[in-house]
PDB file of N, CA and C in Angstrom:
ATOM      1  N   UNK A   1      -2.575 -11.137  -7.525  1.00  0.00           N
ATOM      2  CA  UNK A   1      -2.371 -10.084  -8.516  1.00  0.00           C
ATOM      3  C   UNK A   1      -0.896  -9.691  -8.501  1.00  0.00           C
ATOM      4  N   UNK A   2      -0.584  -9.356  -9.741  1.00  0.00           N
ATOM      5  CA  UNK A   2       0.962  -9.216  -9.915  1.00  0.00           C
ATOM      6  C   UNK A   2       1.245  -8.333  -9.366  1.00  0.00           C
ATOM      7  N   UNK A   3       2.609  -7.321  -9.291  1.00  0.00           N
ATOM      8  CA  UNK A   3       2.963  -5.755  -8.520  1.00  0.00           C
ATOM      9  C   UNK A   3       2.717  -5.001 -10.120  1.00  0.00           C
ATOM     10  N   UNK A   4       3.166  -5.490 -11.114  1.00  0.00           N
ATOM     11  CA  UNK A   4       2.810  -4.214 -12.338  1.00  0.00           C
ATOM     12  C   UNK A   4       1.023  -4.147 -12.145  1.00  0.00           C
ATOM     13  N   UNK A   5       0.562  -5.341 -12.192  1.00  0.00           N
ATOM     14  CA  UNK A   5      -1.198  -4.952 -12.095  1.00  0.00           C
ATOM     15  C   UNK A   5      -1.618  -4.088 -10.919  1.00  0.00           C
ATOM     16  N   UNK A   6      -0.773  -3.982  -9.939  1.00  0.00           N
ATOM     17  CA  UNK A   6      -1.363  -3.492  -9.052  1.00  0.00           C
ATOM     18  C   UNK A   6      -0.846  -2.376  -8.901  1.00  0.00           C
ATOM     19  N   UNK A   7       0.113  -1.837  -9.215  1.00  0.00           N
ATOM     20  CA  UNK A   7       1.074  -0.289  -9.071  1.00  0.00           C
ATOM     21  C   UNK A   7      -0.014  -0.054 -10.868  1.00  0.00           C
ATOM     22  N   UNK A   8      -0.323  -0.578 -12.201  1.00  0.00           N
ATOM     23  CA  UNK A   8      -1.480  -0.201 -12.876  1.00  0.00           C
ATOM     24  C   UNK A   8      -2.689   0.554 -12.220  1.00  0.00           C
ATOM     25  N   UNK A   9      -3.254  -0.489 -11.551  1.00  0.00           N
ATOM     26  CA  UNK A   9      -4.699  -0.134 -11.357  1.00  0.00           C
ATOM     27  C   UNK A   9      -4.656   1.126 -10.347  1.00  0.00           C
ATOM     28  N   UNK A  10      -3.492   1.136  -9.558  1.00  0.00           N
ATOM     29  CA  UNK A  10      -3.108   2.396  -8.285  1.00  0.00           C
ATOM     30  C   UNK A  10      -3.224   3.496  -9.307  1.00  0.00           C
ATOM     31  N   UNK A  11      -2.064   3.572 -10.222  1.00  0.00           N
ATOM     32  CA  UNK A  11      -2.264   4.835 -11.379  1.00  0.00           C
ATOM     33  C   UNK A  11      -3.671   5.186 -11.421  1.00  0.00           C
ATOM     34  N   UNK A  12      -4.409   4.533 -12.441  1.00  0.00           N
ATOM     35  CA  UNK A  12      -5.243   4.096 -13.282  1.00  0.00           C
ATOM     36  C   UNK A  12      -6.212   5.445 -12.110  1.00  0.00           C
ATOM     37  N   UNK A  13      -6.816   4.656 -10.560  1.00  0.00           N
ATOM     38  CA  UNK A  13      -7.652   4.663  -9.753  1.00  0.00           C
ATOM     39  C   UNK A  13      -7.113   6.751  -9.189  1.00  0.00           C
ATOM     40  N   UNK A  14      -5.767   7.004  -9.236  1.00  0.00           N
ATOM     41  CA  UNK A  14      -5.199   8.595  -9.108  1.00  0.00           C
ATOM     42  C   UNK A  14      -5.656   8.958 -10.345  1.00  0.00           C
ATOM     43  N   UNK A  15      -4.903   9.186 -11.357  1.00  0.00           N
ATOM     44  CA  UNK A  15      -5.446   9.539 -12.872  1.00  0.00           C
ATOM     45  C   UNK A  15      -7.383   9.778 -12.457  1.00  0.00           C
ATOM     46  N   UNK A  16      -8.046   9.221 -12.084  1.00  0.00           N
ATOM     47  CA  UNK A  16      -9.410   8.693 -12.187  1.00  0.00           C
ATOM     48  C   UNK A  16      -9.664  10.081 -11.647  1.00  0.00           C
ATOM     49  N   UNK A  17      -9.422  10.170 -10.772  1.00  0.00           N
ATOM     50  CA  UNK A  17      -9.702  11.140  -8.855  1.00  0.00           C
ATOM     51  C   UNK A  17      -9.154  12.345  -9.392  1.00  0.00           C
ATOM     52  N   UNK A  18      -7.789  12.285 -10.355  1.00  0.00           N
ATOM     53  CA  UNK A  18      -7.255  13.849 -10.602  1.00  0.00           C
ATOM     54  C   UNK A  18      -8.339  14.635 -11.615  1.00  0.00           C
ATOM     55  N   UNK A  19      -8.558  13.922 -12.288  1.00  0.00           N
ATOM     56  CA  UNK A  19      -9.630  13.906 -13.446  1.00  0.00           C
ATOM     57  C   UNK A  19     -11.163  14.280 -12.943  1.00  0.00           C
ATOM     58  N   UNK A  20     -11.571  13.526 -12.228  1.00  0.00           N
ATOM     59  CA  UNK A  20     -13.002  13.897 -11.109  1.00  0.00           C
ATOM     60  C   UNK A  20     -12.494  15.340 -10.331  1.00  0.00           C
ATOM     61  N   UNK A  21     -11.237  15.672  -9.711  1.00  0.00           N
ATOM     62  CA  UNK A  21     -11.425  17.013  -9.231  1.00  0.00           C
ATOM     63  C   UNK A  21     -11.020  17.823 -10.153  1.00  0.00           C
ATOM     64  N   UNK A  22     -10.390  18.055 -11.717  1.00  0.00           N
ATOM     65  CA  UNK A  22      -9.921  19.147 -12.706  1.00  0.00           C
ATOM     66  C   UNK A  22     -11.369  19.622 -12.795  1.00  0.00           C
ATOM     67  N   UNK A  23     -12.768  18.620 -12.899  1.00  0.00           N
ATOM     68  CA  UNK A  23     -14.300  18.519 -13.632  1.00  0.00           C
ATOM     69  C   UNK A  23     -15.181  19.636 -12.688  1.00  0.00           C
ATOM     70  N   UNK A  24     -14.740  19.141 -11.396  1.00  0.00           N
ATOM     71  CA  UNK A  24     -15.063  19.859 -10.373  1.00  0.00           C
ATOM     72  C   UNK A  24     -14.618  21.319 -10.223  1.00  0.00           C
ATOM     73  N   UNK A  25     -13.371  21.539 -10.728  1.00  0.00           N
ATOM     74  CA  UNK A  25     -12.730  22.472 -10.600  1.00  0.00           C
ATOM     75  C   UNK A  25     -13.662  23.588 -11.870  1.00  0.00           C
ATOM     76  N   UNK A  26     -13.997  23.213 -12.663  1.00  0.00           N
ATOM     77  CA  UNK A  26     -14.543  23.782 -14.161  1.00  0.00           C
ATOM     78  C   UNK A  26     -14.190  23.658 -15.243  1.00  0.00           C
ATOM     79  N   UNK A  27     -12.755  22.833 -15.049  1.00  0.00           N
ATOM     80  CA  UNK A  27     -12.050  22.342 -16.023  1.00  0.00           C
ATOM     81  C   UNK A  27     -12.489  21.127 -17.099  1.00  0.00           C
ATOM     82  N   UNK A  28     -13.461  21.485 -18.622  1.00  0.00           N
ATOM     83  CA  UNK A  28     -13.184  20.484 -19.268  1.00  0.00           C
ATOM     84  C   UNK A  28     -12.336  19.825 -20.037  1.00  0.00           C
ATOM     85  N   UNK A  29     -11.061  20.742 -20.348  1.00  0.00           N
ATOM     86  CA  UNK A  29     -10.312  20.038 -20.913  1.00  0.00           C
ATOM     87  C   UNK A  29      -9.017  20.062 -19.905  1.00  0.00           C
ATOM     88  N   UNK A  30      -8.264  18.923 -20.019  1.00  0.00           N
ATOM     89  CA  UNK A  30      -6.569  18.868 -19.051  1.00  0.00           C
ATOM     90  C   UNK A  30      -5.922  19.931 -19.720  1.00  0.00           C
ATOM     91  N   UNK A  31      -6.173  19.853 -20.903  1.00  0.00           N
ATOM     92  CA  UNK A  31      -4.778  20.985 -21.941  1.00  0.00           C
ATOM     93  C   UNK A  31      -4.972  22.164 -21.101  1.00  0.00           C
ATOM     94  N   UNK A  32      -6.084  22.765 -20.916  1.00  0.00           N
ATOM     95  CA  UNK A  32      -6.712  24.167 -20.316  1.00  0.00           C
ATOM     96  C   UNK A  32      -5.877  24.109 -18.773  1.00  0.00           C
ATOM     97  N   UNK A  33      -6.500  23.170 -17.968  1.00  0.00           N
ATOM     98  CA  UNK A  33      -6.216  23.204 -16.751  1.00  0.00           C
ATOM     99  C   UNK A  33      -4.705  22.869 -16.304  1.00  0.00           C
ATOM    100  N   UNK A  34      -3.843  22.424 -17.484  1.00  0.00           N
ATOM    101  CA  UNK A  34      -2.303  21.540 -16.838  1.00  0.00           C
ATOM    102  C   UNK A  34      -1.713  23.814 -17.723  1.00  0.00           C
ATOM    103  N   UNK A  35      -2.253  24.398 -18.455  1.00  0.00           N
ATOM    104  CA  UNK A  35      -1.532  25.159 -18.941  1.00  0.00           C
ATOM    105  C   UNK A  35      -1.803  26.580 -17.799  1.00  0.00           C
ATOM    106  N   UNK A  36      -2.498  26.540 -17.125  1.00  0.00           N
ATOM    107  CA  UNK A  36      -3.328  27.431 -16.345  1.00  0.00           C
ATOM    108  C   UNK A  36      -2.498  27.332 -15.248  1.00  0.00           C
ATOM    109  N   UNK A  37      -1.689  26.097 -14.935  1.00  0.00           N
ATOM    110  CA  UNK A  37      -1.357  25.789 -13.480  1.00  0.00           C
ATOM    111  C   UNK A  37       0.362  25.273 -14.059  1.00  0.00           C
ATOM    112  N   UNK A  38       0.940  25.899 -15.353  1.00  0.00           N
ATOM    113  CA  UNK A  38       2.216  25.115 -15.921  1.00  0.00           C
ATOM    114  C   UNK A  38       2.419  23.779 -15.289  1.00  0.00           C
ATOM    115  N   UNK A  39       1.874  23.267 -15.816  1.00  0.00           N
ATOM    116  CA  UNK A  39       2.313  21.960 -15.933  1.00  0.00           C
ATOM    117  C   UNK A  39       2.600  21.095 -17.664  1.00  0.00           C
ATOM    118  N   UNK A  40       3.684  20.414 -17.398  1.00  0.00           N
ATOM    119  CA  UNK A  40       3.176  20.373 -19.447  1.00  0.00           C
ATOM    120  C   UNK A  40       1.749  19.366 -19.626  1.00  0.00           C
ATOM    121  N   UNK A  41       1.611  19.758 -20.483  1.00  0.00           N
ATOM    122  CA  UNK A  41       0.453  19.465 -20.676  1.00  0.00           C
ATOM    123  C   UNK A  41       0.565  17.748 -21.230  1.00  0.00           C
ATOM    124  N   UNK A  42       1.392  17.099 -21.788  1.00  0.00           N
ATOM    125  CA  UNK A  42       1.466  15.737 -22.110  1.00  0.00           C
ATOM    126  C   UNK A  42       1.337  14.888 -20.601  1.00  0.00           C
ATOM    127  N   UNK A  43       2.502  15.626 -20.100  1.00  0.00           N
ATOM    128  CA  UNK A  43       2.898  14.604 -18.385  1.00  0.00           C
ATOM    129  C   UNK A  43       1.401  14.835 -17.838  1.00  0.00           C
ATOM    130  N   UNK A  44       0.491  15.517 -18.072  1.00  0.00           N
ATOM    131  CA  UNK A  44      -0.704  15.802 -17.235  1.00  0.00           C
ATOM    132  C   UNK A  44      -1.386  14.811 -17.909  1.00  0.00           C
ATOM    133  N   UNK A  45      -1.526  14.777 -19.167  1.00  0.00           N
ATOM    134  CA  UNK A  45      -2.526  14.028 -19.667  1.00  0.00           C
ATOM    135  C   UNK A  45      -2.375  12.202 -19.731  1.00  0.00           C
ATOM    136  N   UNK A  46      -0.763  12.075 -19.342  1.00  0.00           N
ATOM    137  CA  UNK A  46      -0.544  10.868 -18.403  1.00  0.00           C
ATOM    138  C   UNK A  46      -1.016  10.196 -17.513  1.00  0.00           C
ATOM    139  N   UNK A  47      -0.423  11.299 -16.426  1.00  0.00           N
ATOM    140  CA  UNK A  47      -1.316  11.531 -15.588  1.00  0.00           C
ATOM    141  C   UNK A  47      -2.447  11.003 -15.135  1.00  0.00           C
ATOM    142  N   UNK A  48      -3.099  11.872 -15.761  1.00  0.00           N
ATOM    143  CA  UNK A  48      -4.896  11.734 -15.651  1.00  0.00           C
ATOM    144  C   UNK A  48      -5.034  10.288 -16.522  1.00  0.00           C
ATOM    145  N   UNK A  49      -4.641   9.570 -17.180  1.00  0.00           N
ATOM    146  CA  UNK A  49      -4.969   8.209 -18.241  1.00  0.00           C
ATOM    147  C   UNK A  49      -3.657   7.449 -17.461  1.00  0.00           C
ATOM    148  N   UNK A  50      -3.328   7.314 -16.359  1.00  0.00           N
ATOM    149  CA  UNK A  50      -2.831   6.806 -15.477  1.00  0.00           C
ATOM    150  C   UNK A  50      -1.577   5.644 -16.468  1.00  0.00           C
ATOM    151  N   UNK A  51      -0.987   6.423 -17.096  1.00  0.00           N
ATOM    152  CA  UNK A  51       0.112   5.905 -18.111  1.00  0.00           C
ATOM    153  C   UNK A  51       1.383   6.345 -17.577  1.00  0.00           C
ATOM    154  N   UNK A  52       1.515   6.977 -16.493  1.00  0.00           N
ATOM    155  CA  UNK A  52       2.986   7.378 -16.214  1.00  0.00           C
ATOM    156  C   UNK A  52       3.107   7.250 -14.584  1.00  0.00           C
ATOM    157  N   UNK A  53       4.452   6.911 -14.292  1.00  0.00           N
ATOM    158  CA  UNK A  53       4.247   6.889 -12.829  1.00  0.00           C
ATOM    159  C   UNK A  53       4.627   8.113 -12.000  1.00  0.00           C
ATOM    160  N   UNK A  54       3.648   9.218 -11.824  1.00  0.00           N
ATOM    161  CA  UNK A  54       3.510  10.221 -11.032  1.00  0.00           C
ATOM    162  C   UNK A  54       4.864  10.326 -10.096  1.00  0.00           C
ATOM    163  N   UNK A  55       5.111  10.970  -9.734  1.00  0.00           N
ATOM    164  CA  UNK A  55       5.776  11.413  -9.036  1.00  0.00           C
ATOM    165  C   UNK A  55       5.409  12.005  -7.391  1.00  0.00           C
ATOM    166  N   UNK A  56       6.130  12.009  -6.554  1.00  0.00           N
ATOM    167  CA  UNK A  56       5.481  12.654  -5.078  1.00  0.00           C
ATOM    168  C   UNK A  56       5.277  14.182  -5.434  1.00  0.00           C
ATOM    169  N   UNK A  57       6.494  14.632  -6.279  1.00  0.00           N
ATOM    170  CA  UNK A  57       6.715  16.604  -6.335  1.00  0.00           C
ATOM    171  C   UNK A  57       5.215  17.145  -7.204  1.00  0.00           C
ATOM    172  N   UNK A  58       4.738  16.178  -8.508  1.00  0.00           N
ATOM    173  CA  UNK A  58       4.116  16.185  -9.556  1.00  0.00           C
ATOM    174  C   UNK A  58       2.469  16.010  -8.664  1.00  0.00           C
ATOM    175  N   UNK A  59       2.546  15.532  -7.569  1.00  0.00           N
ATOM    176  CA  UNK A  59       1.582  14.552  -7.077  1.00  0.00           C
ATOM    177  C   UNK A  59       0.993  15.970  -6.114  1.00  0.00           C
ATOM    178  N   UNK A  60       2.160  16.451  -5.320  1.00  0.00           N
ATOM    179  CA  UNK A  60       1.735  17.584  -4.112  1.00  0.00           C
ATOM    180  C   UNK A  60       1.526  18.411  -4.846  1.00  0.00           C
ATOM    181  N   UNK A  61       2.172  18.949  -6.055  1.00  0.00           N
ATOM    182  CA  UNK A  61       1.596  20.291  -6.686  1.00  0.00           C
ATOM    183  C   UNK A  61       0.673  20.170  -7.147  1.00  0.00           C
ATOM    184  N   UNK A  62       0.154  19.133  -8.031  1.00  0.00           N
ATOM    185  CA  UNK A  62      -1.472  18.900  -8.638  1.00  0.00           C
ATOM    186  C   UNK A  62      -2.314  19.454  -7.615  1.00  0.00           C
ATOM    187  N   UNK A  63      -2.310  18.775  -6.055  1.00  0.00           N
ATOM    188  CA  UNK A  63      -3.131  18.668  -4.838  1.00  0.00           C
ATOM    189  C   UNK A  63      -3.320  19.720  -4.436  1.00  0.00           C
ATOM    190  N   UNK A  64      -2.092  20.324  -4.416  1.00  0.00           N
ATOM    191  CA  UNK A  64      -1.969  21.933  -3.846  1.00  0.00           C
ATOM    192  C   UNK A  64      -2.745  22.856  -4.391  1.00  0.00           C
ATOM    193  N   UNK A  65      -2.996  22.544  -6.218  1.00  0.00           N
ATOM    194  CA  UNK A  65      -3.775  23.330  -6.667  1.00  0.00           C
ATOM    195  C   UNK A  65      -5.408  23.150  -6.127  1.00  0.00           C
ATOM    196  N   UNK A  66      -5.692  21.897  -5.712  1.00  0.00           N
ATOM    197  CA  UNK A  66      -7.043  21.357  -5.222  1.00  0.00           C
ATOM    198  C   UNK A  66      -7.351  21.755  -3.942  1.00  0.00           C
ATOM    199  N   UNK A  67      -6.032  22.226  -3.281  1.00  0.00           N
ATOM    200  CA  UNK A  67      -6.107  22.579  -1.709  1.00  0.00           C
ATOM    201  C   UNK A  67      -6.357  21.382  -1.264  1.00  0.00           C
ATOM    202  N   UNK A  68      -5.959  20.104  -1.938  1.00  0.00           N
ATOM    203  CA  UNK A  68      -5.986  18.933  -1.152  1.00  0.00           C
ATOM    204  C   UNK A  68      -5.346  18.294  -0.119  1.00  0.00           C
ATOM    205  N   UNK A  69      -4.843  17.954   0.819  1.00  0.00           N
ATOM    206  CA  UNK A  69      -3.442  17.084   1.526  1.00  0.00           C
ATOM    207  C   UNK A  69      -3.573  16.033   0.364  1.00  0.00           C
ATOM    208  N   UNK A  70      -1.995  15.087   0.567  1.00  0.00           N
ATOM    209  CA  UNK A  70      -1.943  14.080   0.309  1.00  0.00           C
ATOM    210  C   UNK A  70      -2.922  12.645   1.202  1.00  0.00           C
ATOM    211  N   UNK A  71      -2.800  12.930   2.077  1.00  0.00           N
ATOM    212  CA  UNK A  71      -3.582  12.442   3.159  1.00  0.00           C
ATOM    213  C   UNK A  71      -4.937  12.218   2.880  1.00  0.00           C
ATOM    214  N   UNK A  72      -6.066  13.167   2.724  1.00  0.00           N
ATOM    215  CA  UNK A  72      -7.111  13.454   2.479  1.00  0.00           C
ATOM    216  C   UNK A  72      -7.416  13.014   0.641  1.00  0.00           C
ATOM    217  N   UNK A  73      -6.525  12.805   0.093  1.00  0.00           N
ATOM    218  CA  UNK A  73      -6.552  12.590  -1.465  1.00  0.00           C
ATOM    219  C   UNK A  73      -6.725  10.889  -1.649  1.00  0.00           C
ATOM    220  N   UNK A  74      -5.119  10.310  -0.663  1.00  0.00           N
ATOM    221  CA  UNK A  74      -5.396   8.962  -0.808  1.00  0.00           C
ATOM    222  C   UNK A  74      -6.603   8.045   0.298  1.00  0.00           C
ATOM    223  N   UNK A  75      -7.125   8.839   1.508  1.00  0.00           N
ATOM    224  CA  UNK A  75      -8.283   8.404   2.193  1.00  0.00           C
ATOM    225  C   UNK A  75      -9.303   8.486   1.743  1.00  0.00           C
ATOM    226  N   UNK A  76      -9.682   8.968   0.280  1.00  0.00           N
ATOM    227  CA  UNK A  76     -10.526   9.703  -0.130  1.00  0.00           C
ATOM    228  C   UNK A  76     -10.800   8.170  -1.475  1.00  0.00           C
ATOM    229  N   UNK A  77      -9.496   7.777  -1.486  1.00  0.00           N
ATOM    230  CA  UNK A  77      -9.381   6.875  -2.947  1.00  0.00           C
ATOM    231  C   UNK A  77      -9.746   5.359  -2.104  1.00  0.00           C
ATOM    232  N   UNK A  78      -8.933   5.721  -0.774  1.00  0.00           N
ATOM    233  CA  UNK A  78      -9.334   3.979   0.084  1.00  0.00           C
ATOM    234  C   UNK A  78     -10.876   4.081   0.411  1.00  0.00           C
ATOM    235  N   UNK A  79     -11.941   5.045   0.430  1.00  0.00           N
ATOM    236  CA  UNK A  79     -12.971   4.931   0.462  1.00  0.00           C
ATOM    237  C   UNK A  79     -13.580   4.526  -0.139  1.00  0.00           C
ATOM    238  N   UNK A  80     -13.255   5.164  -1.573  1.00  0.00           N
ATOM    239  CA  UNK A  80     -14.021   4.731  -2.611  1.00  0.00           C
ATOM    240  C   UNK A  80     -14.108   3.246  -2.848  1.00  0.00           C
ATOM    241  N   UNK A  81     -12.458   2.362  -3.155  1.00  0.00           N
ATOM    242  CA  UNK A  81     -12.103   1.459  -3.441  1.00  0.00           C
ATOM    243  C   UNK A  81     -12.606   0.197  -2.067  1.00  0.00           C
ATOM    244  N   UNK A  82     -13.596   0.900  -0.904  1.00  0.00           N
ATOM    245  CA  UNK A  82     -13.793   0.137  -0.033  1.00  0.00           C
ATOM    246  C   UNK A  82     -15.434   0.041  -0.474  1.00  0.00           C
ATOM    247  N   UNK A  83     -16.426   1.405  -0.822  1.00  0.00           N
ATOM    248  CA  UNK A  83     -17.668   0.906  -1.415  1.00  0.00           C
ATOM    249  C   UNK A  83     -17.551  -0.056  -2.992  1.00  0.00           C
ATOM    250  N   UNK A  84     -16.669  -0.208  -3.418  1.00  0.00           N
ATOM    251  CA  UNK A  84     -16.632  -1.084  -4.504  1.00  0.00           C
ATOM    252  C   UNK A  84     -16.438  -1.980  -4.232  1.00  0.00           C
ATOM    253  N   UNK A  85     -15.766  -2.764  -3.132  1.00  0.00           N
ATOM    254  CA  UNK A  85     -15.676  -3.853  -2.556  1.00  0.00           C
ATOM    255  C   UNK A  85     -17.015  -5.029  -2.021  1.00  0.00           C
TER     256      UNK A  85
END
């Protein structure tokens, strides 16, 4: 697999997970939840449709709002991506 397919599907698989915890959160729409927490609301909806390449600053503040670590966010994604295996 190429590095763009695979730095893709990495997006793609965050976007996925940010999206599964906004749902969790009560959030159905991103517009609601990226304006609630200033974020602009386009870069969010990136974001989440894993079309932009996130950032670390963009990445800890999303989390922060989740009370997530980074740690616990991406162990959370190697799990998943290990029952799909």
């Amino acid at each position: 697999m190429k590095e763009e397919e695979v730095l893709s599907n990495l997006l793609k698989r965050i976007g996925a997970k940010l999206t599964e915890l906004r749902k969790q959160k009560g959030y159905t729409s991103h517009e609601d939840f990226a304006f609630d927490h200033d974020i602009p609301r386009v870069q969010y909806w990136r974001i989440e449709k894993g079309q932009t390449n996130i950032t670390m600053k963009s990445l800890v503040k999303i989390l922060a709002i989740h009370k997530i670590s980074v740690e616990e966010f991406f162990n959370s994604l190697y799990k998943e991506s290990r029952k799909l295996a």
